[in-house]
Each structure stands twice: as C-alpha cells, then as structure tokens.
PDB file of N, CA and C in Angstrom:
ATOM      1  N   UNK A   1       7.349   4.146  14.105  1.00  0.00           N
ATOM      2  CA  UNK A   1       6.627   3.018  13.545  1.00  0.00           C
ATOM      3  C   UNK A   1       7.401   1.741  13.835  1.00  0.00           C
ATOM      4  N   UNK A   2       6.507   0.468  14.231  1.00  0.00           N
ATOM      5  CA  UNK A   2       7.489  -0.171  14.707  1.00  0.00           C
ATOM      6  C   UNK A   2       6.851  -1.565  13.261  1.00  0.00           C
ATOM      7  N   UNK A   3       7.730  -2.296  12.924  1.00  0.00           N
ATOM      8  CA  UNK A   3       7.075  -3.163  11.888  1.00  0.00           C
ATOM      9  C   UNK A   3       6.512  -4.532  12.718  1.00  0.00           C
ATOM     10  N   UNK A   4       5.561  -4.760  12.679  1.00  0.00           N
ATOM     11  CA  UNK A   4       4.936  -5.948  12.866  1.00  0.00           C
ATOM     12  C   UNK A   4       5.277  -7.122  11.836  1.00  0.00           C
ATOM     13  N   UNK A   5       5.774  -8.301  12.430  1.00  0.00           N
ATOM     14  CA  UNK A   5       6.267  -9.129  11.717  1.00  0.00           C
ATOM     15  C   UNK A   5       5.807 -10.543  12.076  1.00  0.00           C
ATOM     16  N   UNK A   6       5.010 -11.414  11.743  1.00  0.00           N
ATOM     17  CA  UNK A   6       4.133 -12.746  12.036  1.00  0.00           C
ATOM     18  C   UNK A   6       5.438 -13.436  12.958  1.00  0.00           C
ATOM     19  N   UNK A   7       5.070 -14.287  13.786  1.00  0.00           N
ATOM     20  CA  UNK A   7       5.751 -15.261  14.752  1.00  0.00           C
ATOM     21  C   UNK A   7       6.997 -15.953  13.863  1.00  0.00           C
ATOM     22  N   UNK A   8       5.673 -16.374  12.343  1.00  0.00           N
ATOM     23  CA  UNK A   8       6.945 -17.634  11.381  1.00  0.00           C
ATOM     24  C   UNK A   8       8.326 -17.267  11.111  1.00  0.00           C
ATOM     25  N   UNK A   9       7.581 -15.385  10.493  1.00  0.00           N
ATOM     26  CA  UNK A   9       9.003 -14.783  10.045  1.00  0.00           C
ATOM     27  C   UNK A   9      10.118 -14.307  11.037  1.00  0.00           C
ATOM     28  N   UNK A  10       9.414 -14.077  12.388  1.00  0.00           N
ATOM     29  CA  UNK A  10      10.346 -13.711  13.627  1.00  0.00           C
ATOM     30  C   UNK A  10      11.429 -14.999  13.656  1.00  0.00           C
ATOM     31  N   UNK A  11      10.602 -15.825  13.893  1.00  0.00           N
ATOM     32  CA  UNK A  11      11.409 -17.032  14.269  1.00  0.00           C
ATOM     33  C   UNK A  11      12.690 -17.610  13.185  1.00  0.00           C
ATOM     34  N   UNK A  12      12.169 -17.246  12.310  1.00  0.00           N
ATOM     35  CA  UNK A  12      13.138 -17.301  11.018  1.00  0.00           C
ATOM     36  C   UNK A  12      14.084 -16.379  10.841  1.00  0.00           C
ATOM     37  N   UNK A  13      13.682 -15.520  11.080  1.00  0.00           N
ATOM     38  CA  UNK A  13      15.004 -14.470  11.429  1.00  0.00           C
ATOM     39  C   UNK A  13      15.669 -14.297  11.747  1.00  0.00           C
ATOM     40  N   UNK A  14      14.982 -14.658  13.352  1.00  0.00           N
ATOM     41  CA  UNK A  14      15.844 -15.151  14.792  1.00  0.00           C
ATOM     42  C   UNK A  14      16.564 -15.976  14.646  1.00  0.00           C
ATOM     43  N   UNK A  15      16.577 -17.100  13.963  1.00  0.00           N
ATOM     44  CA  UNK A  15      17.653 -18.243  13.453  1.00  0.00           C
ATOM     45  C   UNK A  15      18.545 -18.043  12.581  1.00  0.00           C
ATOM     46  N   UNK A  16      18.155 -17.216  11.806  1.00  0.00           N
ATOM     47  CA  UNK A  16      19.471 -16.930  10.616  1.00  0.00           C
ATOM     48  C   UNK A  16      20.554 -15.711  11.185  1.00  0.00           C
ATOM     49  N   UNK A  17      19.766 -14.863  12.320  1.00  0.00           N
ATOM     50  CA  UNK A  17      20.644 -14.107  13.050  1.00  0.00           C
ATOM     51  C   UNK A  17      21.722 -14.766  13.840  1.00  0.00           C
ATOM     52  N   UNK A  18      20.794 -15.581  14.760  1.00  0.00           N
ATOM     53  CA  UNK A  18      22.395 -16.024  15.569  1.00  0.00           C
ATOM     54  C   UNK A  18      23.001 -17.358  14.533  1.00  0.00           C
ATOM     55  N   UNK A  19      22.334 -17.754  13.813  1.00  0.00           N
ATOM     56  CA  UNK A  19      23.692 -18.482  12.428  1.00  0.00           C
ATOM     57  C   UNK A  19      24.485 -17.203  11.916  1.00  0.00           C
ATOM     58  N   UNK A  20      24.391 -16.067  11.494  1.00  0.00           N
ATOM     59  CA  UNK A  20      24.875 -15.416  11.519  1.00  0.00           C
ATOM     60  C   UNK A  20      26.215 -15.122  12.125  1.00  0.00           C
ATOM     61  N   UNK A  21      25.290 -15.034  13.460  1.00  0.00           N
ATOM     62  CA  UNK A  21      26.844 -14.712  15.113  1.00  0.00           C
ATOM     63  C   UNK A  21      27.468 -15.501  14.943  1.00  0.00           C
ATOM     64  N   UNK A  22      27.065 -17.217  14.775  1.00  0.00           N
ATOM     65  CA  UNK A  22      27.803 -18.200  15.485  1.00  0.00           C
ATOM     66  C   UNK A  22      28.903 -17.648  14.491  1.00  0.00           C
ATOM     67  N   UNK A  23      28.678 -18.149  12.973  1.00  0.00           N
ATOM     68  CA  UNK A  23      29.473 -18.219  11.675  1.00  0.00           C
ATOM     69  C   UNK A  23      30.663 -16.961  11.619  1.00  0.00           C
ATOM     70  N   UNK A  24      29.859 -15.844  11.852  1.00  0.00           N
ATOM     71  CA  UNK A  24      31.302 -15.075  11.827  1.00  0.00           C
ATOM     72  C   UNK A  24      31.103 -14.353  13.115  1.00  0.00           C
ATOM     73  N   UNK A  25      30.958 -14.535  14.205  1.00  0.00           N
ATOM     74  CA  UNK A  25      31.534 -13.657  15.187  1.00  0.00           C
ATOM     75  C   UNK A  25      32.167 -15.215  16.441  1.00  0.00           C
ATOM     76  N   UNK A  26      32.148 -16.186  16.154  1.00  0.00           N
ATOM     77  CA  UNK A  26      31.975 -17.599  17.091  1.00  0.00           C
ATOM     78  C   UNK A  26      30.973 -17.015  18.245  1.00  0.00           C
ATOM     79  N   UNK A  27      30.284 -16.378  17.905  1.00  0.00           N
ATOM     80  CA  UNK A  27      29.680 -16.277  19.478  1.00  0.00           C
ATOM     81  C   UNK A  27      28.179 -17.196  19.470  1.00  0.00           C
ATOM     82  N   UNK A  28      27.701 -17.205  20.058  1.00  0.00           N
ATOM     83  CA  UNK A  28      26.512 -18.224  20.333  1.00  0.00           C
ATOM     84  C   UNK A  28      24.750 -17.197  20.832  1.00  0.00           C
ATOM     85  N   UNK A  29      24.405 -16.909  20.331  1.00  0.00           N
ATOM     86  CA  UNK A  29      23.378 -16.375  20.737  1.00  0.00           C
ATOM     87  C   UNK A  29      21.963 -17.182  21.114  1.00  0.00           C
ATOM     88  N   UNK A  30      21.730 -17.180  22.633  1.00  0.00           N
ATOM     89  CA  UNK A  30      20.364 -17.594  23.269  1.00  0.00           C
ATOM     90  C   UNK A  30      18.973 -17.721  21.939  1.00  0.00           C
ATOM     91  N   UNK A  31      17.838 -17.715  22.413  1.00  0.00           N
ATOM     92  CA  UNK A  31      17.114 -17.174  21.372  1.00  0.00           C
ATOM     93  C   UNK A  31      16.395 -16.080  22.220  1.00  0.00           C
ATOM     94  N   UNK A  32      16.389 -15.593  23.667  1.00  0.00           N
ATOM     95  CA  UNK A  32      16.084 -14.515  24.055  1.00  0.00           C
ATOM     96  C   UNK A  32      17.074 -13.478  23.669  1.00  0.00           C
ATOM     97  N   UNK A  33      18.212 -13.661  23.100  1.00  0.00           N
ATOM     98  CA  UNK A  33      19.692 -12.743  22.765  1.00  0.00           C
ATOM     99  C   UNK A  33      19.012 -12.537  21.451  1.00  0.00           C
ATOM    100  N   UNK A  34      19.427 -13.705  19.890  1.00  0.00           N
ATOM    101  CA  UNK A  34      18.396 -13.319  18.976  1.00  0.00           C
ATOM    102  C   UNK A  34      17.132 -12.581  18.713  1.00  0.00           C
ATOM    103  N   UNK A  35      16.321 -12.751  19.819  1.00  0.00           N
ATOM    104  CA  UNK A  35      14.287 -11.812  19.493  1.00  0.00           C
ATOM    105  C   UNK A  35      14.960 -10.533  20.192  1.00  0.00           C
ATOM    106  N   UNK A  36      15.877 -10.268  20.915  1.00  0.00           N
ATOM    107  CA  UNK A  36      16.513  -8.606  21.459  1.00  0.00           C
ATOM    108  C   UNK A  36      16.800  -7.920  20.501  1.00  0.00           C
ATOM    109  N   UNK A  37      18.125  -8.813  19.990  1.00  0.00           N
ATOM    110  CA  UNK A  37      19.013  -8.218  18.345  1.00  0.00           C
ATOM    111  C   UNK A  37      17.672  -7.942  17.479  1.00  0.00           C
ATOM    112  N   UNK A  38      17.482  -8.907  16.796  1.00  0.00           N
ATOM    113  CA  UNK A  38      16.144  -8.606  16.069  1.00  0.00           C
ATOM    114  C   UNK A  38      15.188  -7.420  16.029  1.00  0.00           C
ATOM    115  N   UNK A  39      14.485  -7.475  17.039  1.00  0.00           N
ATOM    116  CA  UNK A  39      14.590  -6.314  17.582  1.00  0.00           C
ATOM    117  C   UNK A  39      15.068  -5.035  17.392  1.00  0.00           C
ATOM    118  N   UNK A  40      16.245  -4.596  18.191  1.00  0.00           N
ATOM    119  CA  UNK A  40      16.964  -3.695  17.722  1.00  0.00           C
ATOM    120  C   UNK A  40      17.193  -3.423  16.376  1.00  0.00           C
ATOM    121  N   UNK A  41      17.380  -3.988  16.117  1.00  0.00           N
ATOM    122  CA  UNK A  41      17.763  -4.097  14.445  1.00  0.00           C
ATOM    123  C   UNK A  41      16.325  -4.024  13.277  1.00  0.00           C
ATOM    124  N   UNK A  42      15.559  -4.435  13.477  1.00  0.00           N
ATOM    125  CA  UNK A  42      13.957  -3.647  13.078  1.00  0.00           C
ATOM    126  C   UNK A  42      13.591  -2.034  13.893  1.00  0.00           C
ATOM    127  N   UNK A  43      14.028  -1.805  14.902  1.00  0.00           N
ATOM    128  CA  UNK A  43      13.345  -0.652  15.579  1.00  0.00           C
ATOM    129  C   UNK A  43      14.577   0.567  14.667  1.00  0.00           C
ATOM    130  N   UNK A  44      15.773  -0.212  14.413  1.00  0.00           N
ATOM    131  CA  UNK A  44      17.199   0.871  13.683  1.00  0.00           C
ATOM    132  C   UNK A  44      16.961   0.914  12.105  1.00  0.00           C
ATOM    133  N   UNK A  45      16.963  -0.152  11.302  1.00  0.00           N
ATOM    134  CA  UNK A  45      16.621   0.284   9.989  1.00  0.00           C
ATOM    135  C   UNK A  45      15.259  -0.046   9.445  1.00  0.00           C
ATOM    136  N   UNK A  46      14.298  -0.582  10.250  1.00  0.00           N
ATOM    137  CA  UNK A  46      13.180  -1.016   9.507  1.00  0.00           C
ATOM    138  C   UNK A  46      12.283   0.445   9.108  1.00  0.00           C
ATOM    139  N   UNK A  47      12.771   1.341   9.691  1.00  0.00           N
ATOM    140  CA  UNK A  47      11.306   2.199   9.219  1.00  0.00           C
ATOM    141  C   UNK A  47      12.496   2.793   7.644  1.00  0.00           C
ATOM    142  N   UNK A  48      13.908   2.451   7.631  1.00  0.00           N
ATOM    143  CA  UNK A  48      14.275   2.887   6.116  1.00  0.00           C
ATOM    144  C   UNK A  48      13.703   2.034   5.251  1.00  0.00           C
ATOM    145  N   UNK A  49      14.381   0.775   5.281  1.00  0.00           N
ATOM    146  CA  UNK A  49      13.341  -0.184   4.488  1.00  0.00           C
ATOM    147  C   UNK A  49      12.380  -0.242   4.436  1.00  0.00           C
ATOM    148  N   UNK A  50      11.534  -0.103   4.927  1.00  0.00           N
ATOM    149  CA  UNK A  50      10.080   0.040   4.751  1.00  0.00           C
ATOM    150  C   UNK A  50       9.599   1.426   3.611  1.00  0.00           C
ATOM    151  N   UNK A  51      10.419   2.594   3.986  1.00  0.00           N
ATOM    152  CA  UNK A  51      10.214   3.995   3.413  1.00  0.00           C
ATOM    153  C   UNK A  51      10.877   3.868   2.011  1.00  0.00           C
ATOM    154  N   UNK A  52      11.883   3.188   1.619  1.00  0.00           N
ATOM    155  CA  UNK A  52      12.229   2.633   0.776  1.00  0.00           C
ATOM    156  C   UNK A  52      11.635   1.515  -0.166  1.00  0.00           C
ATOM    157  N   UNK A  53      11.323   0.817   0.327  1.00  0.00           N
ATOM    158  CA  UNK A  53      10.160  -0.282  -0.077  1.00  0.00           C
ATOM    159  C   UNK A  53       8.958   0.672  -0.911  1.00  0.00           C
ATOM    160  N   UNK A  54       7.871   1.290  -0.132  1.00  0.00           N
ATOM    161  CA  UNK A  54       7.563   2.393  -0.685  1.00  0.00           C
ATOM    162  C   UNK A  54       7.583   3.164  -1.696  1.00  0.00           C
ATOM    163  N   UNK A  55       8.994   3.494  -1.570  1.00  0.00           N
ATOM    164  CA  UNK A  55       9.334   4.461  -2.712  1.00  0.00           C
ATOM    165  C   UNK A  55       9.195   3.859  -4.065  1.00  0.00           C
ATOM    166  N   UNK A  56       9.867   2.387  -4.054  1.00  0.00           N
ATOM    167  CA  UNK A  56      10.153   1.663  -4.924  1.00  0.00           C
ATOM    168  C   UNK A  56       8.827   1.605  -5.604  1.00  0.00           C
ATOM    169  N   UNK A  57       8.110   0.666  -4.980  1.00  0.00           N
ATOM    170  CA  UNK A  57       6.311   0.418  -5.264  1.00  0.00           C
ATOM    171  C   UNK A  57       6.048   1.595  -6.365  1.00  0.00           C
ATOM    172  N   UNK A  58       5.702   2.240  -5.347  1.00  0.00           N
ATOM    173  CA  UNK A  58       5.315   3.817  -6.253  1.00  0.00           C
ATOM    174  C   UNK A  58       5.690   4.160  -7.306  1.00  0.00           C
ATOM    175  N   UNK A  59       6.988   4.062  -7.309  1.00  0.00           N
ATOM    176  CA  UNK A  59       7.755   4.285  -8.860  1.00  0.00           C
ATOM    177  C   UNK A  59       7.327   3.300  -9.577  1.00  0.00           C
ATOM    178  N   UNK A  60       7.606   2.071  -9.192  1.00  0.00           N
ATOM    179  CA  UNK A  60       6.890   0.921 -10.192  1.00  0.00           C
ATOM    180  C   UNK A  60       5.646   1.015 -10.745  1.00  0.00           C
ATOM    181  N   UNK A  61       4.296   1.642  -9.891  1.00  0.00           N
ATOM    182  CA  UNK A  61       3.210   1.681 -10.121  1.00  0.00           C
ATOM    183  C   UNK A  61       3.146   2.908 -11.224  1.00  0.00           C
ATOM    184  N   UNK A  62       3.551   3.732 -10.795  1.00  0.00           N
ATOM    185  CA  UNK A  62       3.476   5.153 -11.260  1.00  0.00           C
ATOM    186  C   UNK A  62       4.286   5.029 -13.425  1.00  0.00           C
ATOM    187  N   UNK A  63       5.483   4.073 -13.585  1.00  0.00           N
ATOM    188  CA  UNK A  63       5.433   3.894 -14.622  1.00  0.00           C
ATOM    189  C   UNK A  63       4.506   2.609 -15.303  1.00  0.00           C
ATOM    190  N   UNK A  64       3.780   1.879 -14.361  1.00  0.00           N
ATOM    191  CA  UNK A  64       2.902   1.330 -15.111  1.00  0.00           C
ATOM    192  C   UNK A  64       1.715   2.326 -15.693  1.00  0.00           C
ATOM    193  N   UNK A  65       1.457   3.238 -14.801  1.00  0.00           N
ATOM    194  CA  UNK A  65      -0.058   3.844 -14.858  1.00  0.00           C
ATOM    195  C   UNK A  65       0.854   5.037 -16.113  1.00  0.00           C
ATOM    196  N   UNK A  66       2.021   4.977 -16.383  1.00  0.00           N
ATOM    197  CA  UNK A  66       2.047   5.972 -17.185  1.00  0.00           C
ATOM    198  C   UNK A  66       2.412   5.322 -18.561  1.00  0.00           C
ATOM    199  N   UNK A  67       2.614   3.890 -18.965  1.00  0.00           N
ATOM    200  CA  UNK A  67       2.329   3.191 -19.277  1.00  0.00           C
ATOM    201  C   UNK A  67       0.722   2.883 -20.363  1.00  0.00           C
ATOM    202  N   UNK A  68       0.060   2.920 -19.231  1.00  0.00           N
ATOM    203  CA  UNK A  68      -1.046   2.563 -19.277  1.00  0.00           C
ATOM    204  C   UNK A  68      -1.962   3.755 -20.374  1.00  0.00           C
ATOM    205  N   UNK A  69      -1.631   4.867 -20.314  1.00  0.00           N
ATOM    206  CA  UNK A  69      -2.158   6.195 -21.237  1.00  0.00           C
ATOM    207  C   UNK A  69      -2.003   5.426 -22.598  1.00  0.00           C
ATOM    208  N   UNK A  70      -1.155   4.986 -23.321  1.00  0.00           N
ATOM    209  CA  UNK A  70      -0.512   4.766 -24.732  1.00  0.00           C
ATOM    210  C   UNK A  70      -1.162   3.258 -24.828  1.00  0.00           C
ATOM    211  N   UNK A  71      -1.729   2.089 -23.699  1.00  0.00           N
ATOM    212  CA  UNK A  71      -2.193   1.567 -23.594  1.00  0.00           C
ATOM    213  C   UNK A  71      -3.944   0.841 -24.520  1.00  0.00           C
ATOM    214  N   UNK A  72      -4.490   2.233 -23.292  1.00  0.00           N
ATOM    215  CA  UNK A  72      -5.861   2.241 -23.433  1.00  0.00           C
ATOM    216  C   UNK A  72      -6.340   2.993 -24.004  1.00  0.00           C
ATOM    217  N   UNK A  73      -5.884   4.306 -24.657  1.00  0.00           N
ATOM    218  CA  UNK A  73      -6.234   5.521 -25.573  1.00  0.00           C
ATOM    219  C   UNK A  73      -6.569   5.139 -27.141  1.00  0.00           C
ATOM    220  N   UNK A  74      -7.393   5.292 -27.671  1.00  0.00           N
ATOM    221  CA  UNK A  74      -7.810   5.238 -29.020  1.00  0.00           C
ATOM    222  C   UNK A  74      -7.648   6.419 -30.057  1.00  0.00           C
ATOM    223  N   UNK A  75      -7.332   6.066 -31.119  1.00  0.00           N
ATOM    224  CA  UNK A  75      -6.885   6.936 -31.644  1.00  0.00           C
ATOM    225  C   UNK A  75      -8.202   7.460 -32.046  1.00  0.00           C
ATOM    226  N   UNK A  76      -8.211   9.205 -31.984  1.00  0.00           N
ATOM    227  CA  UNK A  76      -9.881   9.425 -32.270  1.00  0.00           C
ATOM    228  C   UNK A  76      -9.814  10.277 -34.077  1.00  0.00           C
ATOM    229  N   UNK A  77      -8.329  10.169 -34.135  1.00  0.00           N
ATOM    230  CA  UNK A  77      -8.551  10.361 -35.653  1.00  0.00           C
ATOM    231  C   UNK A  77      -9.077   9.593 -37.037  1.00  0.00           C
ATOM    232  N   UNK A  78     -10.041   9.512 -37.589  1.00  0.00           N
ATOM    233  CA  UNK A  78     -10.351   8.113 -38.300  1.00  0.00           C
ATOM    234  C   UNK A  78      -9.967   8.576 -40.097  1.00  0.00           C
TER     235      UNK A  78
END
C-alpha cells in the first residue's frame, strides 16, 4: 500500500525534511533529493502508521460505542 498524500502536504514535508538535513546533518538537500527521501520514508514506515492509526481509531470508536449501551438504554424496571 502506498499512501497517497495531496501535493500541499508533499511539499510541506519535503521542506521540513531537508530543514531537517540541513540542521543536523549540514547537508543540503535538492528538492528532487527531498520528494526521493520522502518517499522512501512513506514506502518504509507509512503502511505502520497508517496500521497503527487504525488501530487507534477503532479502539477509540469501539469504547465510545461501548459507552454508548449505559448511554441510550432505559431502565425498563418502573
């Protein structure tokens, strides 16, 4: 799975990556060097984060909806 990511956020990325390089490695990265790294670096951990991301959601949802029983239930004893 590869993550699709809009132009704005590429480009934003791409900039904080090689600020990144410059800041602690002194090196200088192109912005064809940056959209490579990038790259690489989405094709290496993005499908964890993403599967992770996921997980998270779910759990979140899953104690709302369990939540939600004590919620909306009426008491049918009168």
């Amino acid at each position: 799975m590869i993550l699709e990511i809009d132009d704005d956020r590429k480009s934003a990325l791409q900039d904080k990556l090689a600020i990144m390089f410059r800041d602690e490695f002194d090196e200088n990265l192109s912005d064809f060097r940056a959209s490579q790294m990038l790259d690489l670096v989405l094709k290496a951990v993005g499908p964890t984060v993403y599967n992770q991301a996921v997980q998270d959601v779910r759990a979140y949802f899953q104690t709302r909806l369990d939540d939600l029983d004590g919620d909306v239930y009426l008491d049918e004893q009168s």
